[in-house]
N, C-alpha and C. Protein backbone atom coordinates (compact mmCIF):
# COMPACT_ATOMS: atom_id res chain seq x y z
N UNK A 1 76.52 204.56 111.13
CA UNK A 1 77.79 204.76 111.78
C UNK A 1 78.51 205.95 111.15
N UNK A 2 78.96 206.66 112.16
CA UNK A 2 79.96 207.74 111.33
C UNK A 2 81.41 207.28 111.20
N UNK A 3 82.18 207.90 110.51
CA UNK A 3 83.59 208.22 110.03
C UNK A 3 84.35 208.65 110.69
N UNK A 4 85.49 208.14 110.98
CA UNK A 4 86.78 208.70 111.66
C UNK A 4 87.03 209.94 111.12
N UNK A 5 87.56 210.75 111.95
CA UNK A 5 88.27 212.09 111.02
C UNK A 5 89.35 212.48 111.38
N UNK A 6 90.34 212.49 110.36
CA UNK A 6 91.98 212.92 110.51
C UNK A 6 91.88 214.24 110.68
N UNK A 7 92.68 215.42 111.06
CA UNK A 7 92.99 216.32 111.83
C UNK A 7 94.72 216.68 111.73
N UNK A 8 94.90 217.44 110.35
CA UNK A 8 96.96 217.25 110.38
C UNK A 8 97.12 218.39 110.25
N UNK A 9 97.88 219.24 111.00
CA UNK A 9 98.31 220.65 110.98
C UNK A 9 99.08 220.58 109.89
N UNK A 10 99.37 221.69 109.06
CA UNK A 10 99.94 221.85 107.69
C UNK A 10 100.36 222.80 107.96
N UNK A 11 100.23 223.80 108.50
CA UNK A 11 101.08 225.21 108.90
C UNK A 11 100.91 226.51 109.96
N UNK A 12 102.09 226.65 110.93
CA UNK A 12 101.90 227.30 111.99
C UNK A 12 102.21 228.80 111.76
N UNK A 13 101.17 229.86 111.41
CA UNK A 13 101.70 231.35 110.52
C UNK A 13 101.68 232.02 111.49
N UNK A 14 102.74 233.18 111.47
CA UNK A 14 102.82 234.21 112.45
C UNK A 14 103.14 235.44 112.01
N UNK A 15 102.02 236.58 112.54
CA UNK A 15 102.13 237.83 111.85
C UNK A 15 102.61 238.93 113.45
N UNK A 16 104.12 239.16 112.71
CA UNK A 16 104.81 239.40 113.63
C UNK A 16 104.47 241.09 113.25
N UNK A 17 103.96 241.37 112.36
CA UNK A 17 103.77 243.11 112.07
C UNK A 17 102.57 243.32 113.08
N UNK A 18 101.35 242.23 112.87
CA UNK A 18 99.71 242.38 113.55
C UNK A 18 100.46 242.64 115.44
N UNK A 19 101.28 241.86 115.08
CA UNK A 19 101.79 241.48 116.70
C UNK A 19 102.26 242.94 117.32
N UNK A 20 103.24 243.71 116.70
CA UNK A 20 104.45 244.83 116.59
C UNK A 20 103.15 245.81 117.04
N UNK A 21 102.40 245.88 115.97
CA UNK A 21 101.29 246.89 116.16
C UNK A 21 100.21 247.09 117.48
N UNK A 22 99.82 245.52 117.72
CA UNK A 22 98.65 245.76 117.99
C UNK A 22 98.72 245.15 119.68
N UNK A 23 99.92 244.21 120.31
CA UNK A 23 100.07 243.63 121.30
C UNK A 23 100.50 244.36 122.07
N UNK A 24 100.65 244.04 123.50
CA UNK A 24 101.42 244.72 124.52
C UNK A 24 102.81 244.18 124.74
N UNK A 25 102.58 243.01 124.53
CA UNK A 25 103.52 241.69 124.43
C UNK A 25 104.40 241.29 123.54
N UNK A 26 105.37 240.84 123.18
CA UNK A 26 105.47 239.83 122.70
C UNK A 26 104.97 238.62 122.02
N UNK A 27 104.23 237.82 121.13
CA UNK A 27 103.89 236.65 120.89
C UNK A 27 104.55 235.61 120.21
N UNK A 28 104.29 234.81 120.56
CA UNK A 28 105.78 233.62 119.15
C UNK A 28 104.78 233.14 118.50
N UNK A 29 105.24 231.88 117.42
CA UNK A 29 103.90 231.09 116.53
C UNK A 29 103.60 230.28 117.74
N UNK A 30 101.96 229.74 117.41
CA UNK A 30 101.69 228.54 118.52
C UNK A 30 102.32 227.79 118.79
N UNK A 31 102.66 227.52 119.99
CA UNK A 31 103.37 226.21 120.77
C UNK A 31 103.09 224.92 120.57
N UNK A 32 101.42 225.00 120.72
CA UNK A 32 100.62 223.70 121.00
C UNK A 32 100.93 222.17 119.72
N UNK A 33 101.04 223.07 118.79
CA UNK A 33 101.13 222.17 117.71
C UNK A 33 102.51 222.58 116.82
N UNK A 34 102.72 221.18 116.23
CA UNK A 34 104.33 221.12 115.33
C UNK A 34 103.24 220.57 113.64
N UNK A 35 104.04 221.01 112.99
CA UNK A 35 103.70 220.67 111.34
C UNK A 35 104.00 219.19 111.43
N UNK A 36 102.40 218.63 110.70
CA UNK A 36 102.86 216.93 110.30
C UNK A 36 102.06 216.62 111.53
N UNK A 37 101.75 217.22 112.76
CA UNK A 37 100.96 216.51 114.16
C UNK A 37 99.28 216.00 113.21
N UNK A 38 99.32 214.97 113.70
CA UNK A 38 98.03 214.19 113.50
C UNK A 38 97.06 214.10 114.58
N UNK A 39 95.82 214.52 114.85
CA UNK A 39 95.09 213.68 115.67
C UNK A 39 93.85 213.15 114.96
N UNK A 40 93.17 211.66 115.41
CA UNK A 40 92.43 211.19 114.86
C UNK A 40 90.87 211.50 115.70
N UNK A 41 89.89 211.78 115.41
CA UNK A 41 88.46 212.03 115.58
C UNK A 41 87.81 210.55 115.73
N UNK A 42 87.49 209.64 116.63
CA UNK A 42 87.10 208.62 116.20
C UNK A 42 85.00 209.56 116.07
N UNK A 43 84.51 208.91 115.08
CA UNK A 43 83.46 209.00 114.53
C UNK A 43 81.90 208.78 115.27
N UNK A 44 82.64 207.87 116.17
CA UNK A 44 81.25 207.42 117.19
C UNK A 44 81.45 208.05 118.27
N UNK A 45 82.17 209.29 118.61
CA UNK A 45 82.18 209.81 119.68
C UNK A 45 82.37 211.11 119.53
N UNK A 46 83.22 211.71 118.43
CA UNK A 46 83.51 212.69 117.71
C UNK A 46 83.81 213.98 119.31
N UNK A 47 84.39 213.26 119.80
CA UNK A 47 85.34 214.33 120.92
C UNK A 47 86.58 214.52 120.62
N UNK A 48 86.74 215.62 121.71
CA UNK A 48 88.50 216.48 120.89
C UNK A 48 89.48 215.72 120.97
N UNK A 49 90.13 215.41 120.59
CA UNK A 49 91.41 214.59 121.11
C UNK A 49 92.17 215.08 121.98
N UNK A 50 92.63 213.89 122.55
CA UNK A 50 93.52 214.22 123.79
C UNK A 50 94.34 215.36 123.22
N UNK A 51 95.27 215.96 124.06
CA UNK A 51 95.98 217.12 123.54
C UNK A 51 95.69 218.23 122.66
N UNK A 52 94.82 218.35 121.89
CA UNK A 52 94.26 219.50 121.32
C UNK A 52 94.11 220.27 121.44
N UNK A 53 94.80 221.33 121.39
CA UNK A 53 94.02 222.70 122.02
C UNK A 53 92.08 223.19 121.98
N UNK A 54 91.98 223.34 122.52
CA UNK A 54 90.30 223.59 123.55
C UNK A 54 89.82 224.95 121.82
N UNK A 55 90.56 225.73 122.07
CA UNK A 55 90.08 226.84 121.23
C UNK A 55 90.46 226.37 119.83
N UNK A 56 91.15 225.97 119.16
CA UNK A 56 91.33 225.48 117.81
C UNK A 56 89.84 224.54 118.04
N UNK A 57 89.91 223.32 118.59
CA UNK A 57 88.53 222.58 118.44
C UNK A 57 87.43 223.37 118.57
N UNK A 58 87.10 224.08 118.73
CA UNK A 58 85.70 224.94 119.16
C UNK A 58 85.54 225.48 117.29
N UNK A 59 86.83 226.01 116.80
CA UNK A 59 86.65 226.20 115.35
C UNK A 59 86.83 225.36 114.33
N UNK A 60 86.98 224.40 114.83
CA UNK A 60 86.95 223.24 113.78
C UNK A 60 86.42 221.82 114.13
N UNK A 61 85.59 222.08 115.06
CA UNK A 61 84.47 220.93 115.66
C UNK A 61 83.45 220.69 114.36
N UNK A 62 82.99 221.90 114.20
CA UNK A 62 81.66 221.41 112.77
C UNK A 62 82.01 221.06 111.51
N UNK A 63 83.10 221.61 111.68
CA UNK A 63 84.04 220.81 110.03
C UNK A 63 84.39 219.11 110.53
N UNK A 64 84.38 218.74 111.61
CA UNK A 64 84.80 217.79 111.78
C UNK A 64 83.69 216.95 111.93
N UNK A 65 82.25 217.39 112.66
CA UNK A 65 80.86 216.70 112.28
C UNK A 65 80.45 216.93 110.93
N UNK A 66 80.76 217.46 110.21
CA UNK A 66 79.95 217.48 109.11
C UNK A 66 80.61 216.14 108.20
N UNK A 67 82.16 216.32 108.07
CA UNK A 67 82.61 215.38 107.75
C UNK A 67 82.51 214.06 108.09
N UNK A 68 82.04 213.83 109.79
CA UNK A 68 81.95 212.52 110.24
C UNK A 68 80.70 211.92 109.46
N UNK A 69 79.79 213.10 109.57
CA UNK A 69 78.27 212.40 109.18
C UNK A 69 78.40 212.04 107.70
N UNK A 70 79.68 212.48 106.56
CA UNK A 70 79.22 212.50 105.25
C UNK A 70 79.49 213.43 104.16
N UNK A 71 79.09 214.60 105.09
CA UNK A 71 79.05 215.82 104.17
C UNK A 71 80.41 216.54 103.39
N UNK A 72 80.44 217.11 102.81
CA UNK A 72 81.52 217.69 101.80
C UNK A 72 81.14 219.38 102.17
N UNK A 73 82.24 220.03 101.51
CA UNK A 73 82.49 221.47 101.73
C UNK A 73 82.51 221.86 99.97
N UNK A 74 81.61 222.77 99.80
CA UNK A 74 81.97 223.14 98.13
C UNK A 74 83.07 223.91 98.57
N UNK A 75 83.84 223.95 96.88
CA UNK A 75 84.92 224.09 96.62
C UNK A 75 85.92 222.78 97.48
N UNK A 76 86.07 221.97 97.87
CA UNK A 76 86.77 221.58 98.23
C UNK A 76 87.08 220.19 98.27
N UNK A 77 87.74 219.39 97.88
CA UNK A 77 87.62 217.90 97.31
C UNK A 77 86.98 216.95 98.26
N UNK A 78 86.44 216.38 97.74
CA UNK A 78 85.07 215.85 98.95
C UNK A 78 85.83 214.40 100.07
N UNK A 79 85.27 214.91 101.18
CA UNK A 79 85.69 214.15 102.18
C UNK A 79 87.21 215.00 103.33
N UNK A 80 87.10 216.20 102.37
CA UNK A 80 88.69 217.35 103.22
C UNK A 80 88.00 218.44 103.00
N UNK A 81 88.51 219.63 103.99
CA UNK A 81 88.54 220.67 103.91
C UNK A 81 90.13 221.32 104.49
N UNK A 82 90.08 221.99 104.34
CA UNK A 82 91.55 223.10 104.90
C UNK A 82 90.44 224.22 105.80
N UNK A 83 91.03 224.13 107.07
CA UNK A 83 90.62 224.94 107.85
C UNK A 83 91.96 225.85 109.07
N UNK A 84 90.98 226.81 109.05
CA UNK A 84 92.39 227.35 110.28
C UNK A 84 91.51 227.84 111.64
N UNK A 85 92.30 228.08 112.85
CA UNK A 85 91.73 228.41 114.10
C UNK A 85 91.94 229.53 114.13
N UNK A 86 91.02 230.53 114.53
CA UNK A 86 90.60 232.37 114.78
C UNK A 86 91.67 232.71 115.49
N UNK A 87 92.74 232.27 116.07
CA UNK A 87 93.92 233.33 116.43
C UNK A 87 94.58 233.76 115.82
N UNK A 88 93.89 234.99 114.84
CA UNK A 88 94.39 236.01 114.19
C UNK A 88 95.74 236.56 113.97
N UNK A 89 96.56 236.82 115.34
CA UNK A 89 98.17 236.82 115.52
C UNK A 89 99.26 235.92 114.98
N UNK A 90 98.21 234.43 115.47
CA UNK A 90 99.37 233.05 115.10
C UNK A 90 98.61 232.06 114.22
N UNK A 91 98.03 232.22 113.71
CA UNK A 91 97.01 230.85 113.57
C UNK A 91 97.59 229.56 112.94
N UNK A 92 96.52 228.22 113.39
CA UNK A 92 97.39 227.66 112.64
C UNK A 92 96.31 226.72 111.66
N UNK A 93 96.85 226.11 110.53
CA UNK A 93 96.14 225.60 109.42
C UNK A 93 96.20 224.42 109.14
N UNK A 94 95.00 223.84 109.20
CA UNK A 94 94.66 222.34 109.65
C UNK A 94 93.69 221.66 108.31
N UNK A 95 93.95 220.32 108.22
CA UNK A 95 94.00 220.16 107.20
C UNK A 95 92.65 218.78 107.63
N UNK A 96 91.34 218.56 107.57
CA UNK A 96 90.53 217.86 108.30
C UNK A 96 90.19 217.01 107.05
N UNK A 97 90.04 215.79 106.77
CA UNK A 97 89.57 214.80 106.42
C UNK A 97 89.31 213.67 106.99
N UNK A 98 87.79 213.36 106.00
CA UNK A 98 87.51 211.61 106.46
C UNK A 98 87.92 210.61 106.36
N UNK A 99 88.09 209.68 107.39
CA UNK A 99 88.60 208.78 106.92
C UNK A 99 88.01 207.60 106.70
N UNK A 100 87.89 207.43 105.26
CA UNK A 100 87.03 206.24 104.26
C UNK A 100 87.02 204.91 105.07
N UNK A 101 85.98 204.14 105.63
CA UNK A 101 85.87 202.89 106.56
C UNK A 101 86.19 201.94 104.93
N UNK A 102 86.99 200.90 105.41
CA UNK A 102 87.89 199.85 104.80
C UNK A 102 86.21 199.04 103.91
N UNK A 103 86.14 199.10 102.92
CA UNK A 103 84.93 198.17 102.37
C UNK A 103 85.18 196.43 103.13
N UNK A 104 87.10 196.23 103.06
CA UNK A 104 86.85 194.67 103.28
C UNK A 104 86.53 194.44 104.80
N UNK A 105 86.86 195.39 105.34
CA UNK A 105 86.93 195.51 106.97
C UNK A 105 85.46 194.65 106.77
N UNK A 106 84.16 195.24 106.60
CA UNK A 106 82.93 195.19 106.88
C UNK A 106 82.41 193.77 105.90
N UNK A 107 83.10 192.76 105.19
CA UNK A 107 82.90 191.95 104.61
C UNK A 107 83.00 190.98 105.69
């Protein structure tokens, strides 16, 4: 059986110089997500969660199987990693851990 996996945004960064320079536009920080948002990964199905943005999951899908199955990230305290999604302009920084199945649960 695999592991649930938590999913908590920790910070929404915005590089308003990359933006000034390099956009045609305007951009703000991401919308999609607020600091402190949780979504949970259940383990036996390991699909995106409802509401998630589509492109953040695509970059943090294999951090989230690797963790379901077990695995750890060197450098990084085992069972979490800190990850962020490739929108370079805004990105935002997500904070993925397993979540440990209850020993008494399974008694």
């Amino acid at each position: 059986m695999r592991a649930d996996v938590r999913i908590t945004v920790l910070r929404r960064l915005f590089h308003d110089d990359l933006v000034a320079e390099h956009c045609t536009h305007q951009w703000v920080a991401c919308q999609r997500f607020a600091e402190g948002d949780e979504f949970i990964v259940p383990g036996d199905s390991l699909e995106v969660p409802e509401g998630f943005c589509s492109w953040a999951w695509v970059d943090l899908n294999r951090y989230v199987v690797t963790l379901a199955r077990g695995g750890n990230f060197s450098g990084s305290k085992p069972g979490r990693t800190v990850v962020s999604c490739s929108d370079g302009y805004r990105p935002v920084l997500f904070l993925v851990e397993r979540i440990e199945p209850d020993p008494a649960a399974s008694a």
